[in-house]
Protein backbone atom coordinates (compact mmCIF):
# COMPACT_ATOMS: atom_id res chain seq x y z
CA UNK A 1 25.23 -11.16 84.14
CA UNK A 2 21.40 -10.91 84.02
CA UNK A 3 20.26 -6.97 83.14
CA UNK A 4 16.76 -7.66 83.10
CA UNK A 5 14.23 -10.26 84.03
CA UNK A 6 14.26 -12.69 80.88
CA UNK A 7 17.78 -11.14 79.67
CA UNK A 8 21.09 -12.56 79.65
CA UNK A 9 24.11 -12.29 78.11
CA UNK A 10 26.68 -14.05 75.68
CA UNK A 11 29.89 -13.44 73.99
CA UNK A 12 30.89 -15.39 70.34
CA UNK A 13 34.08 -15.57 69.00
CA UNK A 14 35.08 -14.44 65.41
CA UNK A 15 33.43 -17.16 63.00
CA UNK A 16 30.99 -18.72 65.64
CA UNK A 17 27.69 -19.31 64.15
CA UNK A 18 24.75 -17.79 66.23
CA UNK A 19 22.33 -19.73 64.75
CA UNK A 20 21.22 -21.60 61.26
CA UNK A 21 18.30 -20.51 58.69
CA UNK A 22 15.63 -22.74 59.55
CA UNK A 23 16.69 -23.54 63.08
CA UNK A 24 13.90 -23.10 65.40
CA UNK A 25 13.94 -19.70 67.31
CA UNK A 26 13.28 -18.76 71.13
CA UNK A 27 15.18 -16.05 71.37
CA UNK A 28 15.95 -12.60 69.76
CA UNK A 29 19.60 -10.72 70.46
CA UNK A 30 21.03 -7.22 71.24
CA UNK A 31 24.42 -6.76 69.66
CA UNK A 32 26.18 -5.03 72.27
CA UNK A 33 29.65 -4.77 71.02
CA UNK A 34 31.05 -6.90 67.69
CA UNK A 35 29.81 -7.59 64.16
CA UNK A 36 27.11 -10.37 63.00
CA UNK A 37 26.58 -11.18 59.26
CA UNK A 38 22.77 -12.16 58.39
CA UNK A 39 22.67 -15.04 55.04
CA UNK A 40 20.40 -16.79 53.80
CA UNK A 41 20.26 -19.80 50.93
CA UNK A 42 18.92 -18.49 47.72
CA UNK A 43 18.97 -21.19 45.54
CA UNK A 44 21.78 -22.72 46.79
CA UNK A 45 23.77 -19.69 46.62
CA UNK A 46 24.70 -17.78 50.02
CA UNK A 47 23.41 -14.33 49.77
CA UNK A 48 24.60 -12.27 52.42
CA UNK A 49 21.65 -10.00 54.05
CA UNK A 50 23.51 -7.46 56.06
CA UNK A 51 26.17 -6.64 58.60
CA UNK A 52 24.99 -6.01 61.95
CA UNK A 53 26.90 -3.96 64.63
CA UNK A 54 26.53 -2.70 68.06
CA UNK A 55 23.31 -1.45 69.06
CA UNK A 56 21.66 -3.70 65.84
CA UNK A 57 19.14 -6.19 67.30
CA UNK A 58 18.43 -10.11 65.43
CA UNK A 59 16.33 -12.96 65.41
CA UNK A 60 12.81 -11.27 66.32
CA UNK A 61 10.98 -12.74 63.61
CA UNK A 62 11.12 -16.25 65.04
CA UNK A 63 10.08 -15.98 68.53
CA UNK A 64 6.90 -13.42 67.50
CA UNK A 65 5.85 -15.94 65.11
CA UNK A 66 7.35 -19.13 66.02
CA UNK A 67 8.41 -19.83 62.82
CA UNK A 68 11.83 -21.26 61.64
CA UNK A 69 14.94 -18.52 61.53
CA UNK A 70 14.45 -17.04 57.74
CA UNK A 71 18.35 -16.58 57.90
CA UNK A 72 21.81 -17.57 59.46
CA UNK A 73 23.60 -14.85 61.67
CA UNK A 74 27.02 -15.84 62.13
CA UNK A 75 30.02 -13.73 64.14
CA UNK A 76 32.35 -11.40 62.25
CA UNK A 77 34.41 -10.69 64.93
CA UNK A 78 34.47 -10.92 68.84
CA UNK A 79 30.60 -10.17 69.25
CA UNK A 80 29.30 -9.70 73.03
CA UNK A 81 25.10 -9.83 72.69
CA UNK A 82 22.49 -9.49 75.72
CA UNK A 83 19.45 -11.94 74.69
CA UNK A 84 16.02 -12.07 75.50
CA UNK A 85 14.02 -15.15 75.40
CA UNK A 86 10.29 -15.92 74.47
CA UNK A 87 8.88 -16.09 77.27
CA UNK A 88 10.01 -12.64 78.28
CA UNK A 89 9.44 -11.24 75.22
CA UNK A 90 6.12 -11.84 74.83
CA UNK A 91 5.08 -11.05 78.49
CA UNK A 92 5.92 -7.67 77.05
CA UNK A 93 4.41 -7.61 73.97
CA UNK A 94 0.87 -8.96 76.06
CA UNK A 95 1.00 -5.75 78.20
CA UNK A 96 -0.30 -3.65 75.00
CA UNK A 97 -2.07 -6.27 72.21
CA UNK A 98 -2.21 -3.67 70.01
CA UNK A 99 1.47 -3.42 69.69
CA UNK A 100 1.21 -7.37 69.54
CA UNK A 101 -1.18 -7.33 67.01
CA UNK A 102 0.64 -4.91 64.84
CA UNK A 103 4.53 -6.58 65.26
CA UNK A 104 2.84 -9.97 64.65
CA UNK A 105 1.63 -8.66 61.31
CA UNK A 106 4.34 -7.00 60.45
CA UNK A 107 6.61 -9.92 61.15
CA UNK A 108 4.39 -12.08 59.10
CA UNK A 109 4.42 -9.57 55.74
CA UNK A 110 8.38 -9.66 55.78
CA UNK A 111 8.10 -13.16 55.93
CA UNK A 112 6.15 -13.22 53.16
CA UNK A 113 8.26 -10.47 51.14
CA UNK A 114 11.85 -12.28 51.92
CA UNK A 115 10.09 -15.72 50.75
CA UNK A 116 8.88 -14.04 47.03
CA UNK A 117 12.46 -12.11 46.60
CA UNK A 118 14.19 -15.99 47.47
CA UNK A 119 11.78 -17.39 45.24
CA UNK A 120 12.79 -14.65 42.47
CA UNK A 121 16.28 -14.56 42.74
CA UNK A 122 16.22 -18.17 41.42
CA UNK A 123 16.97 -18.11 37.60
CA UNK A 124 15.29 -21.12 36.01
CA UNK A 125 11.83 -20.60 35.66
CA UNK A 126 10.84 -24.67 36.73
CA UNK A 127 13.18 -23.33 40.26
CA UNK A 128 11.06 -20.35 40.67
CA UNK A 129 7.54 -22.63 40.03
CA UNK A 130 8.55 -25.21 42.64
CA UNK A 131 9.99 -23.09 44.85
CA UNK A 132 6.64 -21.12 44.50
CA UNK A 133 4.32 -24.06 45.30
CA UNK A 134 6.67 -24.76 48.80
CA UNK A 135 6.52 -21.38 50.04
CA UNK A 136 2.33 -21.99 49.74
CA UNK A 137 2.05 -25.55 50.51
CA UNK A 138 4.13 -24.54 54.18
CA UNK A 139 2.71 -21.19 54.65
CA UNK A 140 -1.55 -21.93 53.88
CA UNK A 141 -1.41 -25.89 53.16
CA UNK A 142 -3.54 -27.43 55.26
CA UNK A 143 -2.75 -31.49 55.84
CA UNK A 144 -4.53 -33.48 53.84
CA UNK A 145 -3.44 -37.45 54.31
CA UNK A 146 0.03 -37.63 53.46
CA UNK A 147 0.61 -33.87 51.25
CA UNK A 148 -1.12 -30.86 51.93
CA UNK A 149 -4.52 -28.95 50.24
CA UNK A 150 -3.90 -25.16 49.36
CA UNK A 151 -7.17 -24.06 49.11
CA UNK A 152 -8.18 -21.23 46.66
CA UNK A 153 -8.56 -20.50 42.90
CA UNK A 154 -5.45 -20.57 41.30
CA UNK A 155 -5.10 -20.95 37.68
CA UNK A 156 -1.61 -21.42 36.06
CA UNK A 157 -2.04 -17.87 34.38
CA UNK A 158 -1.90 -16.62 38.03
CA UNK A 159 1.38 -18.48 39.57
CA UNK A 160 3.14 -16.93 36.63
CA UNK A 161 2.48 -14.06 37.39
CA UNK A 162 3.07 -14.85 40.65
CA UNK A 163 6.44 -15.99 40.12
CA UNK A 164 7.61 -13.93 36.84
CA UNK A 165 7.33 -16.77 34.34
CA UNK A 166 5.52 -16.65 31.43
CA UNK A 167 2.50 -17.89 31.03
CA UNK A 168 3.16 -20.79 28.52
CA UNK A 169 6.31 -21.65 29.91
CA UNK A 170 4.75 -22.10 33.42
CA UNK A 171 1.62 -23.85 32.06
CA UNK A 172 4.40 -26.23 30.31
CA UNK A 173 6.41 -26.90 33.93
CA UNK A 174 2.95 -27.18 35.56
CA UNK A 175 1.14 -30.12 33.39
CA UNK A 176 4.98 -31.78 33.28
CA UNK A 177 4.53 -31.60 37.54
CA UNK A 178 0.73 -32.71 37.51
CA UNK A 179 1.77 -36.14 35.31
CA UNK A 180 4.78 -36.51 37.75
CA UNK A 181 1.73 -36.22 40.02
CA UNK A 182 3.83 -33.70 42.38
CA UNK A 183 0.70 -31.15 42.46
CA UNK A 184 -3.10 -31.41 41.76
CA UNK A 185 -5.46 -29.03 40.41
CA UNK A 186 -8.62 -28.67 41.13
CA UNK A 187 -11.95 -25.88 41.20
CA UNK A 188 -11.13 -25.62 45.09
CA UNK A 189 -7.49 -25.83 44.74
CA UNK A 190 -3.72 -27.08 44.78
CA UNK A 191 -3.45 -30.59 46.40
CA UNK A 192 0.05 -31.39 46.99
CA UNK A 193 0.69 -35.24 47.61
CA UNK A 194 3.96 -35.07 48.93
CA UNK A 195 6.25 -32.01 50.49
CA UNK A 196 9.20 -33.98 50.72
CA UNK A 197 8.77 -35.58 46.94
CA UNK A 198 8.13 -31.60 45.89
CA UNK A 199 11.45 -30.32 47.82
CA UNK A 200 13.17 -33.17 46.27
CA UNK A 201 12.18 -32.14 42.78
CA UNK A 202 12.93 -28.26 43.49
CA UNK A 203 16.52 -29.51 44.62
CA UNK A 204 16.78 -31.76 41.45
CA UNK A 205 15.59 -28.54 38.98
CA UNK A 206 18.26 -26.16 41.78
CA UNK A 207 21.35 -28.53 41.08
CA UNK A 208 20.29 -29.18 37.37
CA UNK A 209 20.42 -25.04 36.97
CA UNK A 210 23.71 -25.37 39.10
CA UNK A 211 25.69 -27.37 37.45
CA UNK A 212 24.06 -27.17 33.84
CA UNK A 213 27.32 -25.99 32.09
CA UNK A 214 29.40 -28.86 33.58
């Protein structure tokens, strides 16, 4: 039953899966009645976010910024939800652009905080360095052929800090990635050739961590 132009409903049953960290996101939801757990994948370890209840509302980060959901929201119980899409979402947010402006940056700052607290809750330090260089090379890589440029001045000295490594041991994982030729330094910046060949190594270094004792 529609309560609102834009607005619908839907009910999940216990253990139905809303929707999937890094599925794309139109809509945002209004628990009306039921239980939702948020995840996400933290190093290949489920870390459980919170547990949402009636009157609790989910999934607004992707449709203000249009970027992939950050986390998985799956049913706890019998969940009821009213959802508003995009389109309706954003006719409201365009009736005051100051609100716009501010949610939109606001989205965009957690986005940036739940990516570092991912990227530190990864143990091995070569984890925490790749996983580093993704985060950038999707959030301010700009295509370039095949990989991405990340334009800027960063010096190895920096991503340690950056990703709380120390310096030697990240200047160490950093020349080992450069002769791999997985990342490029240079006076304007970090050329990555290949995203895929970079996500490939951070899964290799994830697993390695993983299963290190086996």
């Amino acid at each position: 039953m529609a309560e609102a132009q834009g607005a619908f409903e839907k009910n999940l049953a216990a253990g139905e899966v809303l929707f999937k960290e890094g599925d794309k996101g139109e809509e945002m939801y209004l628990i009306k009645s039921g239980k939702v757990e948020i995840s996400n994948n933290a190093g290949g370890v489920k870390k459980v976010l919170a547990e949402l209840s009636e009157g609790s509302f989910l999934g607004e980060m992707a449709i203000v910024d249009d970027a992939p959901r950050s986390a998985a929201a799956i049913a706890l119980s019998e969940v009821s939800l009213l959802i508003l899409d995009r389109a309706a979402f954003k006719a409201q947010l365009q009736e005051n652009p100051m609100v716009e402006y501010l949610i939109s940056s606001l989205v965009k700052r957690l986005r940036e905080t739940n990516e570092q607290v991912k990227i530190l809750l990864q143990k091995d330090d070569v984890c925490r360095v790749a996983a580093s260089l993704l985060a950038m090379g999707r959030e301010k890589g700009a295509p370039d052929g095949s990989g991405v440029f990340i334009k800027g001045s960063y010096t190895p000295e920096g991503l340690a800090k950056q990703v709380g490594v120390s310096i030697p041991k990240a200047k160490d994982i950093l020349e080992k990635m450069q002769a791999s030729s997985l990342i490029a330094f240079s006076p304007e910046g970090i050329k990555i050739p290949s995203m895929p060949d970079l996500e490939e190594y951070w899964r290799y270094a994830t697993l390695k961590e993983k299963f290190k004792e086996i």
